[in-house]
PDB file of N, CA and C in Angstrom:
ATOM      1  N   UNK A   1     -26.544  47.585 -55.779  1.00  0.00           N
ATOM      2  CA  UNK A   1     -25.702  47.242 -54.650  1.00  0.00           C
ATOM      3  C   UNK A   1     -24.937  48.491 -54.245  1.00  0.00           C
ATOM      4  N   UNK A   2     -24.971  48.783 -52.936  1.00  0.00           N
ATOM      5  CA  UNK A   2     -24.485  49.577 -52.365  1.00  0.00           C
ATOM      6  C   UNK A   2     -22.902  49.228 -51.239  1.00  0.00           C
ATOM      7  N   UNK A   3     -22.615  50.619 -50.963  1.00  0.00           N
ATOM      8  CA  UNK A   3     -21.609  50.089 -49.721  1.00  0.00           C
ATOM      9  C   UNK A   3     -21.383  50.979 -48.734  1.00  0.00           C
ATOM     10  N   UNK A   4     -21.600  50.323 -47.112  1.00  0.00           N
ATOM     11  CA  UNK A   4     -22.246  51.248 -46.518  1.00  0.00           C
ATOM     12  C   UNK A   4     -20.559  50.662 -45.400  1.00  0.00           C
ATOM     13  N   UNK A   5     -20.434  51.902 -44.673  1.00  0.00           N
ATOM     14  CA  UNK A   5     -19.674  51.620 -43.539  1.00  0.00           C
ATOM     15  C   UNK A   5     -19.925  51.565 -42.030  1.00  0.00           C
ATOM     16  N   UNK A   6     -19.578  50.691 -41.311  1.00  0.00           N
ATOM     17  CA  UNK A   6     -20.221  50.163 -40.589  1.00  0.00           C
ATOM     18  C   UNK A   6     -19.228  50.266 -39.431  1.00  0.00           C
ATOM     19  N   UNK A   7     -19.046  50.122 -37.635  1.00  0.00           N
ATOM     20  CA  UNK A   7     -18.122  50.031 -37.270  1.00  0.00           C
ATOM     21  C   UNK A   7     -17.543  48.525 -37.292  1.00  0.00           C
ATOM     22  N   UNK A   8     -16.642  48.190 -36.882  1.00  0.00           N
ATOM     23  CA  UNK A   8     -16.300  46.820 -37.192  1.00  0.00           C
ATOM     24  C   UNK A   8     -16.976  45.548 -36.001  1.00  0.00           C
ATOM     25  N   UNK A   9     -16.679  45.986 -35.104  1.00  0.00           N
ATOM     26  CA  UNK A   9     -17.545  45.203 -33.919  1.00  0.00           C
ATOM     27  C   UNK A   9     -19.038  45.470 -33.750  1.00  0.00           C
ATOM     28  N   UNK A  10     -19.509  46.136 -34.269  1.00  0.00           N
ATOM     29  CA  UNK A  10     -20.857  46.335 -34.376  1.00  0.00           C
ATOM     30  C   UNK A  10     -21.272  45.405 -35.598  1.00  0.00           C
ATOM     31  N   UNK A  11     -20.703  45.471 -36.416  1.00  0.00           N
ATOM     32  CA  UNK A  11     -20.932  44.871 -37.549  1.00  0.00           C
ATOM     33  C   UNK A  11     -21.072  43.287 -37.246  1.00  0.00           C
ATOM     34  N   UNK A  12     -19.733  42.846 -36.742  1.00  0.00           N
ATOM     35  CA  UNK A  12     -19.549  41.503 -36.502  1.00  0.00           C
ATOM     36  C   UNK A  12     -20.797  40.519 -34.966  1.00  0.00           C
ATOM     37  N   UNK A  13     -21.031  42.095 -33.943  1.00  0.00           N
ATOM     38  CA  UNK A  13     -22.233  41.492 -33.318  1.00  0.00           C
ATOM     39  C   UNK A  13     -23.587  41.197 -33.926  1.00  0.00           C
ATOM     40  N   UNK A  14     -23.757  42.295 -35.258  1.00  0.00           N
ATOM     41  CA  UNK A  14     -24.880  41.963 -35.569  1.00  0.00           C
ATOM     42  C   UNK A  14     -24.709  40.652 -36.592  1.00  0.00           C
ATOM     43  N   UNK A  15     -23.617  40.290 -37.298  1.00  0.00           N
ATOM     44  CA  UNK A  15     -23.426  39.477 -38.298  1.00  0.00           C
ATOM     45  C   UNK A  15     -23.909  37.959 -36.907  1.00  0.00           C
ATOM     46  N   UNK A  16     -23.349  37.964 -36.363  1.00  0.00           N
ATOM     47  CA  UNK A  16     -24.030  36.899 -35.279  1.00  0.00           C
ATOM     48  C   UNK A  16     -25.388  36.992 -34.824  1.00  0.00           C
ATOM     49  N   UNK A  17     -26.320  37.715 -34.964  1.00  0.00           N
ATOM     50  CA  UNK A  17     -27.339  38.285 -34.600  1.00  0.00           C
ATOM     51  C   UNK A  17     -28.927  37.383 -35.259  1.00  0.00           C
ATOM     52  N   UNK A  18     -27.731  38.237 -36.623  1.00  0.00           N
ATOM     53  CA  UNK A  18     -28.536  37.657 -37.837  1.00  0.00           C
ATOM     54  C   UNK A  18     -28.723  36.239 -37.979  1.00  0.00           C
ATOM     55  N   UNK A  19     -26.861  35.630 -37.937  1.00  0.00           N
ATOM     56  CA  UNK A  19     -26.681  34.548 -38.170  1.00  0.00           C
ATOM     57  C   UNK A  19     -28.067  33.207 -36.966  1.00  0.00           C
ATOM     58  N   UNK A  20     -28.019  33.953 -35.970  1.00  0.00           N
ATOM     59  CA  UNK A  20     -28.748  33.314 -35.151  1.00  0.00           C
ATOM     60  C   UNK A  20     -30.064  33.191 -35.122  1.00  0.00           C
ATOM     61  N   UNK A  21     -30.579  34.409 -35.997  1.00  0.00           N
ATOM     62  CA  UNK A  21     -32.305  34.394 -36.541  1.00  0.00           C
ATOM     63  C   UNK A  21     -32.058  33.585 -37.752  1.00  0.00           C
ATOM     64  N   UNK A  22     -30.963  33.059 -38.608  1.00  0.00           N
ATOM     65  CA  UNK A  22     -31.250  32.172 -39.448  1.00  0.00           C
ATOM     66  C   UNK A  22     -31.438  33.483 -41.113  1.00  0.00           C
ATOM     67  N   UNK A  23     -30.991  34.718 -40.800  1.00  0.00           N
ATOM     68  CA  UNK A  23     -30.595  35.395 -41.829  1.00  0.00           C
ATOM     69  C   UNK A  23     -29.169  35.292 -42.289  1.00  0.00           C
ATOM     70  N   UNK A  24     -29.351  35.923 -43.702  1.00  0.00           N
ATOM     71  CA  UNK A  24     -27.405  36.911 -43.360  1.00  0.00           C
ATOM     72  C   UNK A  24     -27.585  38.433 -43.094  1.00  0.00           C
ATOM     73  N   UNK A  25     -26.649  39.331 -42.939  1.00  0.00           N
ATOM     74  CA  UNK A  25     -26.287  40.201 -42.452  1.00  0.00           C
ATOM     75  C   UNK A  25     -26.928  41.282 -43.575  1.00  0.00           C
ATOM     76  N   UNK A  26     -26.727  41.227 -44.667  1.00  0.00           N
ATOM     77  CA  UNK A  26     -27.764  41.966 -45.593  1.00  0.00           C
ATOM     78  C   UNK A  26     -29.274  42.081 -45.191  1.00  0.00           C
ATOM     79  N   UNK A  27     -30.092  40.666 -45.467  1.00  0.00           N
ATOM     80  CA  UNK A  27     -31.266  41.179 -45.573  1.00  0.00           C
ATOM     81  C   UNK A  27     -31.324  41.056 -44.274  1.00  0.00           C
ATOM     82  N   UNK A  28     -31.151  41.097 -43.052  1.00  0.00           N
ATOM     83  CA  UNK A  28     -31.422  41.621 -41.663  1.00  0.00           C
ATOM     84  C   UNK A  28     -31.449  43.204 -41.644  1.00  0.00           C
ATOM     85  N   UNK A  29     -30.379  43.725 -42.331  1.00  0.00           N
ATOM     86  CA  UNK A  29     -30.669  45.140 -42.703  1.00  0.00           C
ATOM     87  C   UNK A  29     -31.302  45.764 -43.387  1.00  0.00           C
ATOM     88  N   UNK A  30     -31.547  45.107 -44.563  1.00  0.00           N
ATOM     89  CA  UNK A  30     -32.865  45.360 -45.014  1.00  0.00           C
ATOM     90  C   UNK A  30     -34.144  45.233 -44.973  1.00  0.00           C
ATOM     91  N   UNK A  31     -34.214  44.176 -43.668  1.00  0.00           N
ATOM     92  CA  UNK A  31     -36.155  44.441 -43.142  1.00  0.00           C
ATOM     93  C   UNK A  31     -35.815  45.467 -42.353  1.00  0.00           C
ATOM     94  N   UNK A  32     -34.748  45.966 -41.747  1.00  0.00           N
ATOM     95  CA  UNK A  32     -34.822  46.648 -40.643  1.00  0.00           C
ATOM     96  C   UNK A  32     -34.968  48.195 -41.382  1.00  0.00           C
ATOM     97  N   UNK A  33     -34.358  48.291 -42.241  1.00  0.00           N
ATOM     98  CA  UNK A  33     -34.626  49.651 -42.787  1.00  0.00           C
ATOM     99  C   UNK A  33     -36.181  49.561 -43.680  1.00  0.00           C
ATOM    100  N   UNK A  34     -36.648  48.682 -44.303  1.00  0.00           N
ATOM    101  CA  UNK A  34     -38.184  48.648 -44.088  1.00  0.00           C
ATOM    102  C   UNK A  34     -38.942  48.505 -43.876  1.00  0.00           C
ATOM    103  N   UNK A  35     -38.234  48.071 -42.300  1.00  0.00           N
ATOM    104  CA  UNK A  35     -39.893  48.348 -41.041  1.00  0.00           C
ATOM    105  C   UNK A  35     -39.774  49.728 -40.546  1.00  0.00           C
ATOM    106  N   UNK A  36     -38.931  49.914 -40.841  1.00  0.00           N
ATOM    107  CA  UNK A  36     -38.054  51.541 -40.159  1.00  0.00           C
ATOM    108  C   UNK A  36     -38.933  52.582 -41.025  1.00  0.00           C
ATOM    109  N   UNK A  37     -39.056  52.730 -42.771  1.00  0.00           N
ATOM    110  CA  UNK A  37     -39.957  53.466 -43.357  1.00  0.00           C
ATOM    111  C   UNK A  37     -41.303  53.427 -43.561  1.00  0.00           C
ATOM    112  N   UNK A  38     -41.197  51.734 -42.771  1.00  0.00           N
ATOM    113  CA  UNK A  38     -43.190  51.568 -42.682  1.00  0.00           C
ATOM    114  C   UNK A  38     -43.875  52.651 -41.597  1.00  0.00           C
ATOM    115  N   UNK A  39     -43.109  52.566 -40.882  1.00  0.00           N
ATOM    116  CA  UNK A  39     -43.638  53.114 -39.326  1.00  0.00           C
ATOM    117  C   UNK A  39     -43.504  54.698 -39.839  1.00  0.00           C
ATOM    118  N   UNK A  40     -44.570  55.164 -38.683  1.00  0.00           N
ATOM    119  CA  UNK A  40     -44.528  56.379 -39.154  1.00  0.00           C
ATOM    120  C   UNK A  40     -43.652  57.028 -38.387  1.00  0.00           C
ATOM    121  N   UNK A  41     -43.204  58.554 -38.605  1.00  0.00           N
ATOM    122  CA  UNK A  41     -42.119  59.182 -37.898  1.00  0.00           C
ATOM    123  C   UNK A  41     -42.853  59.790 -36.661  1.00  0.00           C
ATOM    124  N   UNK A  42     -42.228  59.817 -35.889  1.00  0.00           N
ATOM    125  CA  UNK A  42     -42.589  60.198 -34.272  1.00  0.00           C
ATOM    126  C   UNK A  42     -43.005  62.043 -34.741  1.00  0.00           C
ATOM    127  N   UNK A  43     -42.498  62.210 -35.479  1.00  0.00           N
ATOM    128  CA  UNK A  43     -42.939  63.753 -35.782  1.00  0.00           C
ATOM    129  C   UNK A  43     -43.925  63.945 -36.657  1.00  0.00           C
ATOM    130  N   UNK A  44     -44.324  63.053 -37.231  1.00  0.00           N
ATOM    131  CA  UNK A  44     -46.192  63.013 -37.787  1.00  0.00           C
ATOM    132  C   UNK A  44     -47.074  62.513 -37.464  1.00  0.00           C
ATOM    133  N   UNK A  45     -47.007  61.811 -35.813  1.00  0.00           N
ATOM    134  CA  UNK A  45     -47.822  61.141 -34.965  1.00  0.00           C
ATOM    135  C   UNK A  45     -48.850  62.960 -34.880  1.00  0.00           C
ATOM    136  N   UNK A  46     -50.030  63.003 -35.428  1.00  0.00           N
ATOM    137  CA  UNK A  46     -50.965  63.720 -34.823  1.00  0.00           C
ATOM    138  C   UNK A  46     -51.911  63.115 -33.729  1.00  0.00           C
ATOM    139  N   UNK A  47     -51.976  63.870 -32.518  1.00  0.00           N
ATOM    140  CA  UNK A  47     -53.011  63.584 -31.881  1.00  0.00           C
ATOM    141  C   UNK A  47     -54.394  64.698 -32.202  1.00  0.00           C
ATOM    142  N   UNK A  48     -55.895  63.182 -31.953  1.00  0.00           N
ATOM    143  CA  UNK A  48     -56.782  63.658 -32.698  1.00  0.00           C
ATOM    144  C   UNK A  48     -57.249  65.210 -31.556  1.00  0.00           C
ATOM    145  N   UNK A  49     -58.248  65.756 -32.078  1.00  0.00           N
ATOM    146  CA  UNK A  49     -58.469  66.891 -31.054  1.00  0.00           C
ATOM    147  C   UNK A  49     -59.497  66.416 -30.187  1.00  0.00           C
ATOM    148  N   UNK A  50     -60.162  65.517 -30.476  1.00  0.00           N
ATOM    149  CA  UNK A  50     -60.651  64.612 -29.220  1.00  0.00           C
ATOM    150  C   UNK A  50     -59.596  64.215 -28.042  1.00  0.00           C
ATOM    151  N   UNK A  51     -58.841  63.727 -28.399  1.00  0.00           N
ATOM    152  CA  UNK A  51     -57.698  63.059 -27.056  1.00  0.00           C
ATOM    153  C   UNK A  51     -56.985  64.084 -26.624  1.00  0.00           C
ATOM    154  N   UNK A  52     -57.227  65.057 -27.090  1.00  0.00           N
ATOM    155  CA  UNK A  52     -55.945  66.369 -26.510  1.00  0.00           C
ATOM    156  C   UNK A  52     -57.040  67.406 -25.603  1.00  0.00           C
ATOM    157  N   UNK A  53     -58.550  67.198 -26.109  1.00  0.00           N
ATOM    158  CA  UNK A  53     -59.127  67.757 -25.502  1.00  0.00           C
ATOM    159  C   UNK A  53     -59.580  67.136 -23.872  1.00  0.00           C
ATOM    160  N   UNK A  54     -59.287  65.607 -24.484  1.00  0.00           N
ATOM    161  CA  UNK A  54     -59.980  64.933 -22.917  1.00  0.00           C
ATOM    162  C   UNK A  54     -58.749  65.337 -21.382  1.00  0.00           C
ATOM    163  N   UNK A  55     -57.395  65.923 -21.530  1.00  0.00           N
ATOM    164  CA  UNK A  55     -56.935  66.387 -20.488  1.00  0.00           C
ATOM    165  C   UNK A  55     -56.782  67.707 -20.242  1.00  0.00           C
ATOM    166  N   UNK A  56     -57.434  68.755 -20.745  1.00  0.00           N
ATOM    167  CA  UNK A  56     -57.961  70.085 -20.484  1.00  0.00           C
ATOM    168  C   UNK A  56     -59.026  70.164 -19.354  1.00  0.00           C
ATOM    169  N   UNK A  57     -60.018  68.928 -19.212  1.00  0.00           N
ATOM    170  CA  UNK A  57     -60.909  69.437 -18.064  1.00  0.00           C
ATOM    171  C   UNK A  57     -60.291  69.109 -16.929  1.00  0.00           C
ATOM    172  N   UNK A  58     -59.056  68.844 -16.520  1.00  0.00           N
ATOM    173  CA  UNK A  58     -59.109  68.315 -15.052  1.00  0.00           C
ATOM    174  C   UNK A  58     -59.007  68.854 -13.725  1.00  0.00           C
ATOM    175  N   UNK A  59     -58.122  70.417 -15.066  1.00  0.00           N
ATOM    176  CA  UNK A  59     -58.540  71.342 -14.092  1.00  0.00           C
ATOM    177  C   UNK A  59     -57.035  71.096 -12.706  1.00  0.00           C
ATOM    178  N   UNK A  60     -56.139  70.491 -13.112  1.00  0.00           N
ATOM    179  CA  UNK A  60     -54.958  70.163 -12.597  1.00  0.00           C
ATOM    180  C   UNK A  60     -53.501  71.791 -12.541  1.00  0.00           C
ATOM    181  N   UNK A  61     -53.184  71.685 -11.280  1.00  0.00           N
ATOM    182  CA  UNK A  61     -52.210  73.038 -11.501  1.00  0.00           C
ATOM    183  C   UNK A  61     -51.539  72.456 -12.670  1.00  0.00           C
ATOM    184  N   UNK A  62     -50.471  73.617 -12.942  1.00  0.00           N
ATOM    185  CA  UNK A  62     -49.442  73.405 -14.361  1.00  0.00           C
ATOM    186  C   UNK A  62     -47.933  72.471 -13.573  1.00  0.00           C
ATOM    187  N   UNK A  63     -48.266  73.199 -12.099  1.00  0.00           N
ATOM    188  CA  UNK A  63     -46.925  72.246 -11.415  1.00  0.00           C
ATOM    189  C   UNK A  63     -47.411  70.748 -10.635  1.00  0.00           C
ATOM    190  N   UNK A  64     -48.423  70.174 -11.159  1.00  0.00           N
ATOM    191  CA  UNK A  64     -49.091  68.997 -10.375  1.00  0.00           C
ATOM    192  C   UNK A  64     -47.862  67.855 -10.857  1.00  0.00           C
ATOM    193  N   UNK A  65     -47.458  66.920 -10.057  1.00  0.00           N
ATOM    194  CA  UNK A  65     -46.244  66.190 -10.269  1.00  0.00           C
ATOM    195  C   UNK A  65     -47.558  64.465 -10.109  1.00  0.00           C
ATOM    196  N   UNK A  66     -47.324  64.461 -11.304  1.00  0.00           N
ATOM    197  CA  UNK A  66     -48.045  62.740 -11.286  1.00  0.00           C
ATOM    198  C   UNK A  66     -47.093  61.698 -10.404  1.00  0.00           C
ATOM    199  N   UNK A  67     -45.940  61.757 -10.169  1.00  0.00           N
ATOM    200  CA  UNK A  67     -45.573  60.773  -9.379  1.00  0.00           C
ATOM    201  C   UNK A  67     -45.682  60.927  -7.925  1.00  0.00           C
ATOM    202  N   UNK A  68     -45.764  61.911  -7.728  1.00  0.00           N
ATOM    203  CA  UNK A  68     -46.110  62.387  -6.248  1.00  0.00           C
ATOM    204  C   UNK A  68     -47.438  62.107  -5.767  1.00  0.00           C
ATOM    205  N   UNK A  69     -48.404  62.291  -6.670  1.00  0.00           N
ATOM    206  CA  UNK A  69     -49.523  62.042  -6.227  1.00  0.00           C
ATOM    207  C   UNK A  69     -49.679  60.397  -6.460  1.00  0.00           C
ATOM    208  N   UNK A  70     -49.057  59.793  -6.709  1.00  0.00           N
ATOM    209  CA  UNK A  70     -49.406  58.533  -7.068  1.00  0.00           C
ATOM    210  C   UNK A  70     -48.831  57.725  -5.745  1.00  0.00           C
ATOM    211  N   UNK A  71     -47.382  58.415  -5.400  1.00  0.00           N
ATOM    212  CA  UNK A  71     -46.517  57.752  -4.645  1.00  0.00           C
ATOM    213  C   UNK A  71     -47.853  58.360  -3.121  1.00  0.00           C
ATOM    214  N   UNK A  72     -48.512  59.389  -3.159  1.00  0.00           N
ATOM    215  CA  UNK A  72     -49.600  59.765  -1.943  1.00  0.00           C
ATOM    216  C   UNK A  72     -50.413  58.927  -1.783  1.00  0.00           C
ATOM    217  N   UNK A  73     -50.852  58.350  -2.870  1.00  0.00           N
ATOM    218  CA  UNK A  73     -52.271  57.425  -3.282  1.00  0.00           C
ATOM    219  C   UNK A  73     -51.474  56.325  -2.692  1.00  0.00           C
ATOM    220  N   UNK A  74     -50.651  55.561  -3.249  1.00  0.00           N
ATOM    221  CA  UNK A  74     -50.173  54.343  -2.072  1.00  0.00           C
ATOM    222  C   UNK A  74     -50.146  54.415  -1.053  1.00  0.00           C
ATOM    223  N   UNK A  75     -49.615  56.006  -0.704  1.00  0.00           N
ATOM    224  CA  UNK A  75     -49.084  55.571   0.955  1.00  0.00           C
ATOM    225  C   UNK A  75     -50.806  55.652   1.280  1.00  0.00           C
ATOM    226  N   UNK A  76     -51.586  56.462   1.212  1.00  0.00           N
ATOM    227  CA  UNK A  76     -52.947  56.376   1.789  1.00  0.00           C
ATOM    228  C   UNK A  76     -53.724  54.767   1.350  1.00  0.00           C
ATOM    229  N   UNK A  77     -53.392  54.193   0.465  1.00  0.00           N
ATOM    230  CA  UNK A  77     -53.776  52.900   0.510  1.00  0.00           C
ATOM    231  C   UNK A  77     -53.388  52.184   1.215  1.00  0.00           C
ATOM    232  N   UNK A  78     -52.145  51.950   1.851  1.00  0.00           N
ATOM    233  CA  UNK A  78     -51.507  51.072   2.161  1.00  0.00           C
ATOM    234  C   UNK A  78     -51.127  51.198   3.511  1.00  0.00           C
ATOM    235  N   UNK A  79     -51.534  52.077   4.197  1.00  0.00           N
ATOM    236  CA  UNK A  79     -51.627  52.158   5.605  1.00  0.00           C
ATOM    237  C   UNK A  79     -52.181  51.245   6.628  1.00  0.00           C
TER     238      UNK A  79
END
C-alpha cells in the first residue's frame, strides 16, 4: 500500500466517476495505470519500412498543404 497525492477536487470528481462505473476509487486507478503499461509508448510505435515507403512516391512538393487541396477538391465537386 502506497500513498499518492492527489488534488482534492480532482480526486473527489473521479471518486464519483468511479463510484458511478460501480468501482471504488482505488481499483479505478489501478486498471487505469494497467492499461496505461499495457499500451505501448507513443515513442516505440515503429513504422514498418513498407508504410513509410508507400508516401515517398507521390512525388508531392515539401510545402503541399493537404487541407487546401482537399478544401479545392470540394469546391470543384460541388459546383
Amino acid at each position: 500500500m502506497a500513498t499518492i497525492h492527489i488534488d482534492q477536487e480532482l480526486l473527489e470528481q473521479a471518486t464519483q466517476r468511479a463510484e458511478a462505473e460501480g468501482l471504488n476509487i482505488n481499483d479505478m486507478i489501478e486498471n487505469y495505470i494497467r492499461n496505461l503499461l499495457r499500451s505501448p509508448s507513443p515513442k516505440k510505435i515503429r513504422i514498418s519500412p513498407f508504410v513509410e515507403e508507400l508516401g515517398e512516391d507521390l512525388g508531392l512538393p515539401a510545402d503541399f498543404d493537404e487541407r487546401e487541396a482537399y478544401r479545392e477538391h470540394l469546391e470543384k465537386k460541388h459546383k
